[in-house]
Structures are given as C-alpha cells and as structure tokens.
Protein backbone atom coordinates (compact mmCIF):
# COMPACT_ATOMS: atom_id res chain seq x y z
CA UNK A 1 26.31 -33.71 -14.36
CA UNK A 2 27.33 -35.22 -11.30
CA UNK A 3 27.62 -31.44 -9.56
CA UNK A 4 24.03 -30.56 -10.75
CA UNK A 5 22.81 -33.67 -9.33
CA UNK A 6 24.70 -33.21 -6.18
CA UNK A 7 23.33 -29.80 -5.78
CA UNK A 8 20.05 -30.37 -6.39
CA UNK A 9 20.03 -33.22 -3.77
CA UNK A 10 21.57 -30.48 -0.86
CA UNK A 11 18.71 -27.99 -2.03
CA UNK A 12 16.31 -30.30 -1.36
CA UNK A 13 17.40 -30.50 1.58
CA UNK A 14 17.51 -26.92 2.19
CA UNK A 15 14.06 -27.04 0.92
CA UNK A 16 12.91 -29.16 3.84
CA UNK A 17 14.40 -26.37 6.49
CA UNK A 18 12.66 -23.91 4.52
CA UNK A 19 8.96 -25.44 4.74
CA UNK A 20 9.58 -26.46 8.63
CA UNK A 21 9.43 -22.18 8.87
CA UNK A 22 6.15 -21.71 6.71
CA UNK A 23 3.44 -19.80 8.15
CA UNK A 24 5.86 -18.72 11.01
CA UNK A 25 8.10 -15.82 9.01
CA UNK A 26 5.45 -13.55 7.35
CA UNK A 27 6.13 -11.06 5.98
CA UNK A 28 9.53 -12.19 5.37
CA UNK A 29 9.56 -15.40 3.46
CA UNK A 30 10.58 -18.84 4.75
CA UNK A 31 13.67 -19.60 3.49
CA UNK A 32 15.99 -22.65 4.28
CA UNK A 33 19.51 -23.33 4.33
CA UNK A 34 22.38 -25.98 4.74
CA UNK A 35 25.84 -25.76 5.00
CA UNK A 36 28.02 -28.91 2.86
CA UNK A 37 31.68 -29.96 3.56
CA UNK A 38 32.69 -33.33 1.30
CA UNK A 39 29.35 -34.80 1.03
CA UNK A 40 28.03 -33.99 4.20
CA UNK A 41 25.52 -31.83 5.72
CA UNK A 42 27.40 -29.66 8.88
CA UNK A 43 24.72 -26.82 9.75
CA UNK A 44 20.91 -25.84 8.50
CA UNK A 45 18.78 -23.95 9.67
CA UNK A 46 15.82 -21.87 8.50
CA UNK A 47 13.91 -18.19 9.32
CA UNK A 48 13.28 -17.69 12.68
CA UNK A 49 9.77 -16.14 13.91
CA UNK A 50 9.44 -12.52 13.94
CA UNK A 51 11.46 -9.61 13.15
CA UNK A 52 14.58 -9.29 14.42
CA UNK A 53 15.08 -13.07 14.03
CA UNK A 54 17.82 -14.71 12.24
CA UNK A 55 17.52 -15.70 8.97
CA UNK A 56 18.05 -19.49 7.38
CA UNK A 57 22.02 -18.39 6.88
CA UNK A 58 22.31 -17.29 10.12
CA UNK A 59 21.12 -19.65 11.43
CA UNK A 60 22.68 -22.62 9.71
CA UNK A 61 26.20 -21.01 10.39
CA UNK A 62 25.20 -21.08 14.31
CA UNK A 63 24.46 -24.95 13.86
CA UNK A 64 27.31 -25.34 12.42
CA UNK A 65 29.27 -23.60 15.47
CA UNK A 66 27.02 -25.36 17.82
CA UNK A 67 28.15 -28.75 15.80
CA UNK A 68 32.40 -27.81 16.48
CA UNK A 69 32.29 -27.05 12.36
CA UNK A 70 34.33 -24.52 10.97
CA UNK A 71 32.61 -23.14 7.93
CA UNK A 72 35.38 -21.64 6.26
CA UNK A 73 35.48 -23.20 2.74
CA UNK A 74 32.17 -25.12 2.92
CA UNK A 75 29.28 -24.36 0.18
CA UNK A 76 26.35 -22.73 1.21
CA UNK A 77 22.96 -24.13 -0.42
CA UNK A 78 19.82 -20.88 -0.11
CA UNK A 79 16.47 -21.41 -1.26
CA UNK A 80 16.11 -17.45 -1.68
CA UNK A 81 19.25 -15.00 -2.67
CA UNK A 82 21.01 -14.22 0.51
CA UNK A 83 19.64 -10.39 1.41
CA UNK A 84 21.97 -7.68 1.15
CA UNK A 85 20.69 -4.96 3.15
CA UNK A 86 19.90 -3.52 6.75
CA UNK A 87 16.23 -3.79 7.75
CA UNK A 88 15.75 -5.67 10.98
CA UNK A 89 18.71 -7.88 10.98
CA UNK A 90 22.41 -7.83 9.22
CA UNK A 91 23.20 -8.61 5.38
CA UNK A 92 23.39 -12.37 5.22
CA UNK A 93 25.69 -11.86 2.36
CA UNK A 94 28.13 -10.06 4.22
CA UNK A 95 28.07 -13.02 7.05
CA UNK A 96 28.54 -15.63 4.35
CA UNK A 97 31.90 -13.52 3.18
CA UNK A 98 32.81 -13.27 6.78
CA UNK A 99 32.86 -16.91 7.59
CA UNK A 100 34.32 -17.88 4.70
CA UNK A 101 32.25 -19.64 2.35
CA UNK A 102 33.32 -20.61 -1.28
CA UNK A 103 30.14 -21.47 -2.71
CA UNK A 104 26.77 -20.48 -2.89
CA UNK A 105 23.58 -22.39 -4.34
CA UNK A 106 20.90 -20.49 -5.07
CA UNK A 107 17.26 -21.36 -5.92
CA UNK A 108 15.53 -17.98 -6.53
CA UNK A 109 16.17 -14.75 -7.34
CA UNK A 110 14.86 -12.26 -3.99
CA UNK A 111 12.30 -9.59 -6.13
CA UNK A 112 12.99 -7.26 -3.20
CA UNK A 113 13.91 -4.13 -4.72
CA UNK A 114 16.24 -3.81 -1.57
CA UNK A 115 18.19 -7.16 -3.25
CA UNK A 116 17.32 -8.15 -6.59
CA UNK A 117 20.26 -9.80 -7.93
CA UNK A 118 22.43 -7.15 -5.32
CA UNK A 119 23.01 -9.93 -2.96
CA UNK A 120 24.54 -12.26 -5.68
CA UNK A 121 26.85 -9.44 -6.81
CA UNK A 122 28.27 -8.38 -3.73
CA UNK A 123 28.96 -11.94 -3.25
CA UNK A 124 31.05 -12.70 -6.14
CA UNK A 125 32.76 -9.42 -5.90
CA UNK A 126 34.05 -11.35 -2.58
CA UNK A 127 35.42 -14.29 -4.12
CA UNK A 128 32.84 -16.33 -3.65
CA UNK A 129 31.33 -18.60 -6.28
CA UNK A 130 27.81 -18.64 -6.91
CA UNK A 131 25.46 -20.83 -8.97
CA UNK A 132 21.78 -19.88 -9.53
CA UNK A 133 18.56 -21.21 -10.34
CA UNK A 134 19.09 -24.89 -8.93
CA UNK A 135 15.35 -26.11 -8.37
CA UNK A 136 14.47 -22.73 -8.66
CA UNK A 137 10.66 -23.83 -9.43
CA UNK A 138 10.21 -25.79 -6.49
CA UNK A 139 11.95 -23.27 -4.19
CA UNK A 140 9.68 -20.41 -5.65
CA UNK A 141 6.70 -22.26 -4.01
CA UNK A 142 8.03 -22.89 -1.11
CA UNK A 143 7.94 -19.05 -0.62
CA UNK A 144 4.91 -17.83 -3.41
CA UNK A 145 3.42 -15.90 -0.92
CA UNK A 146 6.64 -13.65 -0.69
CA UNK A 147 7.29 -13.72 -4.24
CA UNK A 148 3.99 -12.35 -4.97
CA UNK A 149 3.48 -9.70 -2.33
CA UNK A 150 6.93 -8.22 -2.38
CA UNK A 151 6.12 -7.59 -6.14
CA UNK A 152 2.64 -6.85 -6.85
CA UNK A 153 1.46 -5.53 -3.08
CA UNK A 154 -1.35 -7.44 -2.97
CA UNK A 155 -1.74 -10.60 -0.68
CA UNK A 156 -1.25 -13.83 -1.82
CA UNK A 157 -4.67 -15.93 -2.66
CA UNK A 158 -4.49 -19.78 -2.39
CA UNK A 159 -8.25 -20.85 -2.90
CA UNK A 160 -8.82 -24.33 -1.22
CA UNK A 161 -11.94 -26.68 -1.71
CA UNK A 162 -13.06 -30.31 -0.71
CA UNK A 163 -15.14 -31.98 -3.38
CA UNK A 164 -16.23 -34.81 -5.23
CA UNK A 165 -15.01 -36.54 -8.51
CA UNK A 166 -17.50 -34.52 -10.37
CA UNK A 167 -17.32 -31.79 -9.10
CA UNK A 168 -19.57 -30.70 -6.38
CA UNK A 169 -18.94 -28.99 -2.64
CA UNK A 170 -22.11 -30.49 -0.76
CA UNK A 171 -25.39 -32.58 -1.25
CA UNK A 172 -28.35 -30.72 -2.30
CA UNK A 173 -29.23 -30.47 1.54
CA UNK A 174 -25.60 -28.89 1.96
CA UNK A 175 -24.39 -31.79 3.83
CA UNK A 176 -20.46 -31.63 2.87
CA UNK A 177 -18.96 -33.59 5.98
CA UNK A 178 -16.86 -35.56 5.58
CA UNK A 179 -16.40 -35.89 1.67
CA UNK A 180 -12.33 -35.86 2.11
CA UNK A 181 -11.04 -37.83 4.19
CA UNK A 182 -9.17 -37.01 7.49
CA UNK A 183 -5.44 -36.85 5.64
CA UNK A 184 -6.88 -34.10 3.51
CA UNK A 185 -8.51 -32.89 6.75
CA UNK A 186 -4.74 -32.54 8.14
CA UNK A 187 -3.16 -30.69 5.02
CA UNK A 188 -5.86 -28.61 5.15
CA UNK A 189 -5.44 -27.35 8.51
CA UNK A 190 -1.64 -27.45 7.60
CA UNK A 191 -2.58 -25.02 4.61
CA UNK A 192 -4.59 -22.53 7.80
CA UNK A 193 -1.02 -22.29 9.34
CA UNK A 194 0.73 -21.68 6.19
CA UNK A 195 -1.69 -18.53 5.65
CA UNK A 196 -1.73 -15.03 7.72
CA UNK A 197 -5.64 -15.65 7.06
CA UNK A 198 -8.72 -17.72 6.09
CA UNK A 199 -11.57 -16.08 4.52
CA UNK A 200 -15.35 -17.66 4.03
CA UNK A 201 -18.80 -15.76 3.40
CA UNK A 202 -21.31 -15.22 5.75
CA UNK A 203 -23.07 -18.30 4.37
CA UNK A 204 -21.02 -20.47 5.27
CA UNK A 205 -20.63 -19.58 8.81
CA UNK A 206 -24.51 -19.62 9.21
CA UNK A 207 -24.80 -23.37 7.30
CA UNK A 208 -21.50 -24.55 8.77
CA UNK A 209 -20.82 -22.78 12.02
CA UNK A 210 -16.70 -23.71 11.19
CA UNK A 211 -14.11 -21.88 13.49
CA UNK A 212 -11.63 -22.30 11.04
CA UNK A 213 -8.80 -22.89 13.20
CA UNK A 214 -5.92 -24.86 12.84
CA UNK A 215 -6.33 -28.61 14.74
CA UNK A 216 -3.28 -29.77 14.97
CA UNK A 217 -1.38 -31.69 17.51
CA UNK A 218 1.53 -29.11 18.27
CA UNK A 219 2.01 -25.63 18.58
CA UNK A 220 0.52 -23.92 15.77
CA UNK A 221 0.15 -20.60 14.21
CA UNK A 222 -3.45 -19.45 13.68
CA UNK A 223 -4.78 -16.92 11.03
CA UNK A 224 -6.59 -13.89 11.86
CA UNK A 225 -10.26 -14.76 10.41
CA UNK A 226 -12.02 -12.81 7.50
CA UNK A 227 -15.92 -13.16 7.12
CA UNK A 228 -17.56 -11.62 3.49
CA UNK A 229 -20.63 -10.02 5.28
CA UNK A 230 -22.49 -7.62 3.44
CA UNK A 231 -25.06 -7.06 5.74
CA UNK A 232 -23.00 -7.56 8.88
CA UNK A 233 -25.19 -10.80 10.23
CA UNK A 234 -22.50 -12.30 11.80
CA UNK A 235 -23.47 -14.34 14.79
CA UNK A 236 -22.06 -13.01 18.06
CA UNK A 237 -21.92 -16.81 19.59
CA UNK A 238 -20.61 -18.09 16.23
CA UNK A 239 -17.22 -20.75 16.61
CA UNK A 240 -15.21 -18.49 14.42
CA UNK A 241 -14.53 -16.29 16.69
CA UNK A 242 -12.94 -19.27 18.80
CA UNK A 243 -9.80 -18.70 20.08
CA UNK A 244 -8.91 -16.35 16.32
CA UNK A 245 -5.85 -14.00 16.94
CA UNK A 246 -8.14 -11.35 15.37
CA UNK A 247 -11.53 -11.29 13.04
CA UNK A 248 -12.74 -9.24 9.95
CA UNK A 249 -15.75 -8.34 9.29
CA UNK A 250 -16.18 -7.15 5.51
CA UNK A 251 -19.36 -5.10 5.42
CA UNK A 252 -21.01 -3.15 2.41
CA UNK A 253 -24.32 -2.51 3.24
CA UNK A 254 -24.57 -3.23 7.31
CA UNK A 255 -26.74 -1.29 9.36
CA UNK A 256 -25.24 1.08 11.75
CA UNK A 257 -26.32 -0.97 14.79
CA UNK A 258 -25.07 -4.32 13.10
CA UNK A 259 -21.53 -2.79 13.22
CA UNK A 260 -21.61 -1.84 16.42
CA UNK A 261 -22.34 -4.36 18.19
CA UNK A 262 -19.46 -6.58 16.11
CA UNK A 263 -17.01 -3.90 16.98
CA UNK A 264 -18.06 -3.95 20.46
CA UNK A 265 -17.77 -8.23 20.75
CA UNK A 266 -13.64 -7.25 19.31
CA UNK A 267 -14.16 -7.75 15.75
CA UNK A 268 -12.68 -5.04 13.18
CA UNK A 269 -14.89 -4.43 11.02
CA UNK A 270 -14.00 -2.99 7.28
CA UNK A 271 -16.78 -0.76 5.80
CA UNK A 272 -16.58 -1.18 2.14
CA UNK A 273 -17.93 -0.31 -1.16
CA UNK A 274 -19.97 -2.85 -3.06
CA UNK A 275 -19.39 -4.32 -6.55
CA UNK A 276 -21.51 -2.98 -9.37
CA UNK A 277 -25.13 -4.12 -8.92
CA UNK A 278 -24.17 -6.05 -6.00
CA UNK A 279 -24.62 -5.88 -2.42
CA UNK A 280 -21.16 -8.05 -2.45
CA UNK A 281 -17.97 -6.32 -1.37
CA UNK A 282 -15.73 -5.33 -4.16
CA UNK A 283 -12.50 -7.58 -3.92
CA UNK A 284 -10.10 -5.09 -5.06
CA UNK A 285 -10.80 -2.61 -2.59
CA UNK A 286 -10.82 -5.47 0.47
CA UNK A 287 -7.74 -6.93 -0.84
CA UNK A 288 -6.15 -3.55 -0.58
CA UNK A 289 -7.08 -2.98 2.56
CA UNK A 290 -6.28 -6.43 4.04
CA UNK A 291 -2.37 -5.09 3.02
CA UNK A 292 -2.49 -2.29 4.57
CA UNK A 293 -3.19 -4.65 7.94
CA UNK A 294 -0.01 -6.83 6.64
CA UNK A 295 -2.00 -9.53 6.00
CA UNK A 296 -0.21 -11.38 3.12
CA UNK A 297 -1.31 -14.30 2.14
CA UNK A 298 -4.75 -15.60 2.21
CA UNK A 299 -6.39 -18.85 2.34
CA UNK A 300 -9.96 -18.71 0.90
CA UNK A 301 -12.61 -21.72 1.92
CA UNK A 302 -15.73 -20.07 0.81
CA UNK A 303 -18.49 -21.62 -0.45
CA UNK A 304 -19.42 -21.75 -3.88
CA UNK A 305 -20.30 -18.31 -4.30
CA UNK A 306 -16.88 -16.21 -3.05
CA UNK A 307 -15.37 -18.94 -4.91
CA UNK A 308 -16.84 -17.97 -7.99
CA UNK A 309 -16.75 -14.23 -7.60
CA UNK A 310 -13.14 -14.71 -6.57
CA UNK A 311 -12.12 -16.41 -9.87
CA UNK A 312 -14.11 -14.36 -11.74
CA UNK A 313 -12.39 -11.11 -10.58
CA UNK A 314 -9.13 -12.70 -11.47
CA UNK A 315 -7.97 -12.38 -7.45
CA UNK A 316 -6.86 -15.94 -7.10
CA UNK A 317 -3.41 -16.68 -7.75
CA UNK A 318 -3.30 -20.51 -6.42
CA UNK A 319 -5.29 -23.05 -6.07
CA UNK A 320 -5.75 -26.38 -3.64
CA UNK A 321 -8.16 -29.03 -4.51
CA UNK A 322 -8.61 -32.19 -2.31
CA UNK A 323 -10.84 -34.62 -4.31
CA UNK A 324 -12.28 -37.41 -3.01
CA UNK A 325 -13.18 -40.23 -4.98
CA UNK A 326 -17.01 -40.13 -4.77
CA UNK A 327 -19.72 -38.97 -7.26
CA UNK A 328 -22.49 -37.03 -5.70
CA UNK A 329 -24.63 -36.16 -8.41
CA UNK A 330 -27.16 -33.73 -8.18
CA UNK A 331 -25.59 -31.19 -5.21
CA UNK A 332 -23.61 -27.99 -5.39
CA UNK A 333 -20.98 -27.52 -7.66
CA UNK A 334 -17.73 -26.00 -6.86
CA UNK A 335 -18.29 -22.31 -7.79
CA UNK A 336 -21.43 -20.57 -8.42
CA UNK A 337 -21.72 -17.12 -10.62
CA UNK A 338 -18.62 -18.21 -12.99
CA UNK A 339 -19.17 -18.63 -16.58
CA UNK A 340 -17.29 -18.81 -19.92
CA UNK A 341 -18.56 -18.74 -23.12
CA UNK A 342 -15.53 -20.67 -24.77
CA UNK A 343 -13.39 -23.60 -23.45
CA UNK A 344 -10.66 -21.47 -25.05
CA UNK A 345 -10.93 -18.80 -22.35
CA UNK A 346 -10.94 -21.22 -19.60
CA UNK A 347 -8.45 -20.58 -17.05
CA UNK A 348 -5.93 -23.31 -16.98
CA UNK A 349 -3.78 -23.99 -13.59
CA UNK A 350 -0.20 -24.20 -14.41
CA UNK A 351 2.76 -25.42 -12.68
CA UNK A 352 -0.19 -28.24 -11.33
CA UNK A 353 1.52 -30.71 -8.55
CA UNK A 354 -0.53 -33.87 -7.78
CA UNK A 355 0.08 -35.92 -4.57
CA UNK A 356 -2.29 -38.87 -3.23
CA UNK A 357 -3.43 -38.41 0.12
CA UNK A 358 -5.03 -41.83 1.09
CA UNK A 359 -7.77 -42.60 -1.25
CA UNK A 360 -8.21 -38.76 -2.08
CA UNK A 361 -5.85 -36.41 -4.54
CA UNK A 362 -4.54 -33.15 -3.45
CA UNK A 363 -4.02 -30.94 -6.87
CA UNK A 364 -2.55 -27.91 -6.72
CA UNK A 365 -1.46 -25.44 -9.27
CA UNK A 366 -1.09 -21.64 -9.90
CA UNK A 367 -3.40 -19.63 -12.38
C-alpha cells in the first residue's frame, strides 16, 4: 500500500514536467519524468521542442548529472513507456539500462507500433524492474492528443465553448463578451497553446472579428488558424490573420477569384468537397487533409453551427466547457443543427473532470 501510494505521489510529479511541455512537442507527445533516490526527487525533466530534442528521460538523467547525482540504482517514474526505437533521437530504454536504473514507473502504455509494450520488454530483459499503469488515466490525458493520432491518424478534436448556466453561446443580438470570466479567459488561451490549431466558421470571424491567438504573458506557442469558409468570404483585413504561424482556408464552393486573392494575401487554401445537400465542407475529408499537413490536434471554437455539425458527424473526441453562472434566456444555444430523437442516444462525456475557475466551472470530458 504504502509503495502504490508512494508511486503515485512521484508520478504526479512527473505529471507536472509532462504538462510544462504541452503544446511544445507535437507530434511527439509531452511526456514527463523524475528520477527518485530514498524519498527524494534528484532529476526531471520533460520533452524538449522539436525533433531531434531530448526526451523527458533524457532529460531528467542530464538534471540529475547537472545536480552531482549518480543515477545508478535510482527509480525512474515515465508518464509514457520509455521508446525503444531509432527515429530522431536514441532508445530511451537503452539509456535507462545504461545508467543504471532499477526501477521503472510507468503510466501508459506508448500505442506506437514502433513500441507498444517493446520498450517495457527490453527493459526487464535488462534487469530492470518495471511497474505499469500507475495513474495511467490521468497520464493518458496529459498526452490524448498522441494517444489518439498515433492510433487512429486522424487529429485530435477538443471542442471548447463559453456559455451560460442554461445553455446558450450569445444574446439574441450575438453579444457573447464577456460571459466567462477572465480565469476561463486564461485557460482558454492556455487550451490555443496546447493545440497545433484553432478552427471557427466564417461566421464567426465576420460577427466576432477574433484573432484567435494565444494572450499570454510569456513566450507562447501559437496555432496555425483554420477558417470553415464555403464560399471563401474571408476578410483580407480580418484579426485572424494577426501574427498566425499559418492560416486555412476550407473552401467548397468559392469562386475562382475568391481563392485567389486569399492565396495571394499567404493563406493556404484547401478546396474541398461539400457534405450531402450542403454547401458545408465535409469533415472527414478536411480532417484528412489537415493530417496530411501534421496538424494533430485541434481546438474547435466555432459557433453554434460547426459545433453542431461537428458532434453530429461524430468528429469530436473531447470536450471543454467553461460555464458561467448566468442565465440568459432567450439567445443562442450551444449547438445548432444537432438533434436526437431519444435521451437514450444522447452522447454522454465520460472520464468528465470538473475544476472551479473563480465563479465559473471548467468541465471537461471525452465522448
């Protein structure tokens, strides 16, 4: 009892290295590491930036070096198995052998095909003791986005909305600022850096004008931006294309001269085929394409309307709710064009975490 509890304390703490790397790592995941020795914490460290980085392991053995520790028959706490293979940097496995460590806590299993349980073996063909699974839920959502992609090729979809206790988005008039308050503000921008990409319909950049950047005191990451525009009416003086790394255009049924003159102000524009009696773009196809660019993970803050279509189409794998603890009324709901005939069928979030952000409730959970 006392060794579970002990090792579920140092994974938390390797948990904390491995969300000071999110939105930094991708496509790689961010994982985290520490190094123990008799109740104390000698090296952590987490995935580095770009490929070719070091990984959390790596890097938590160079602390430790840095620190005048010897890691020789310390125990290694992982949020992801250690990889096993050559891609742009050495097995971590084999560096964990070479330095000498006993132990190994794992949290989750790495779905790479490339590791997959390999990383584990190799290690306990070593000598090496390793225990799996310790806060395994919390450490797969530290890294979901990974999870997912590696295994299904498809990015990752968190869909994020601000809204009142019952419910809706906006007034009637589409006034919607400020319903949260600025804490949720703050995650929310923290959620932008997390993601290799916000999305929003063209509606909402004509009503809102957002540049959907990440504000944040600091030096942070910011998405490439994705626009839903059938009809390619983006405006060429709108904010969102602000200081973005790189913006999508999804188009369907744009005129000719509509995409040229976004392709010639630097956006890349996707030319897609429309849903089913719909001039809307047909989310399959774009998410398809948006891997093929290595984008990975998504954050969606459409309005009601991609909302709806995106839940409808069964895209959405997470979802981020800030509620504020107002009732508006009469305004507009949440998402528009989804519809069940049976509370039975209702999709139900699981895994649901609920944390208070001043007077307003963050709940997230995965479908």
């Amino acid at each position: 009892m006392n060794q579970r509890r002990d090792d579920e304390k140092w994974m938390r703490e390797a948990l904390s290295w491995a969300w000071k790397g999110k939105g930094t790592t991708s496509p790689r995941p961010s994982v985290g590491a520490v190094l123990v020795r008799d109740g104390q914490i000698i090296g952590g460290g987490h995935t580095q930036r770009g490929d070719g980085t070091p990984h959390a392991e790596i890097m938590a053995l160079r602390d430790a070096a840095q620190n005048g520790a010897d890691a020789h028959g310390v125990t290694a706490y992982v949020t992801l198995e250690p990889c096993c293979h050559w891609a742009t940097t050495p097995p971590c496995c084999d560096a964990l052998i070479e330095a000498g460590i006993t132990r190994v806590v794992v949290g989750v299993h790495d779905p790479n095909p490339l590791v997959a349980g390999r990383g584990i073996e190799r290690m306990r063909a070593a000598g090496i003791e390793v225990t799996q699974g310790v806060l395994e839920r919390e450490c797969a959502r530290a890294q979901d986005d990974f999870l997912h992609h590696i295994v299904h090729q498809t990015p990752f979809v968190t869909l994020k909305s601000a809204l009142s206790l019952d419910g809706k988005i906006a007034l009637k008039s589409g006034q919607s600022r400020w319903i949260t308050n600025s804490q949720s503000r703050e995650r929310a921008h923290l959620l932008r850096h997390h993601s290799d990409a916000v999305l929003v319909g063209i509606e909402t950049v004509l009503s809102d004008d957002p540049s959907l950047g990440v504000r944040l005191e600091g030096n942070w990451k910011q998405p490439t931006r994705i626009v839903l525009d059938s009809r390619g009416r983006l405006p060429l003086n709108a904010k969102i294309w602000d200081g973005a790394p790189q913006l999508i255009v999804a188009t369907s049924q744009a005129p000719a001269e509509n995409i040229d003159r976004l392709r010639e102000k630097g956006a890349m524009v996707l030319e897609l085929q429309s849903e089913p009696h719909s001039s809307h773009v047909e989310w399959r196809h774009l998410l398809a394409e948006l891997y093929a660019l290595k984008i990975f993970s998504i954050l969606m803050e459409g309005g009601a309307h991609v909302a709806g279509s995106a839940v409808a189409a069964g895209i959405v794998q997470k979802a981020a709710f800030f509620v504020a603890p107002m009732l508006i009324g009469e305004g507009k709901s949440a998402l528009s064009g989804f519809e069940i005939g049976d509370l039975a069928l209702a999709p139900r979030l699981l895994d649901v975490q609920i944390e208070q952000l001043g007077g307003d409730v963050l709940v997230e959970g995965y479908f």
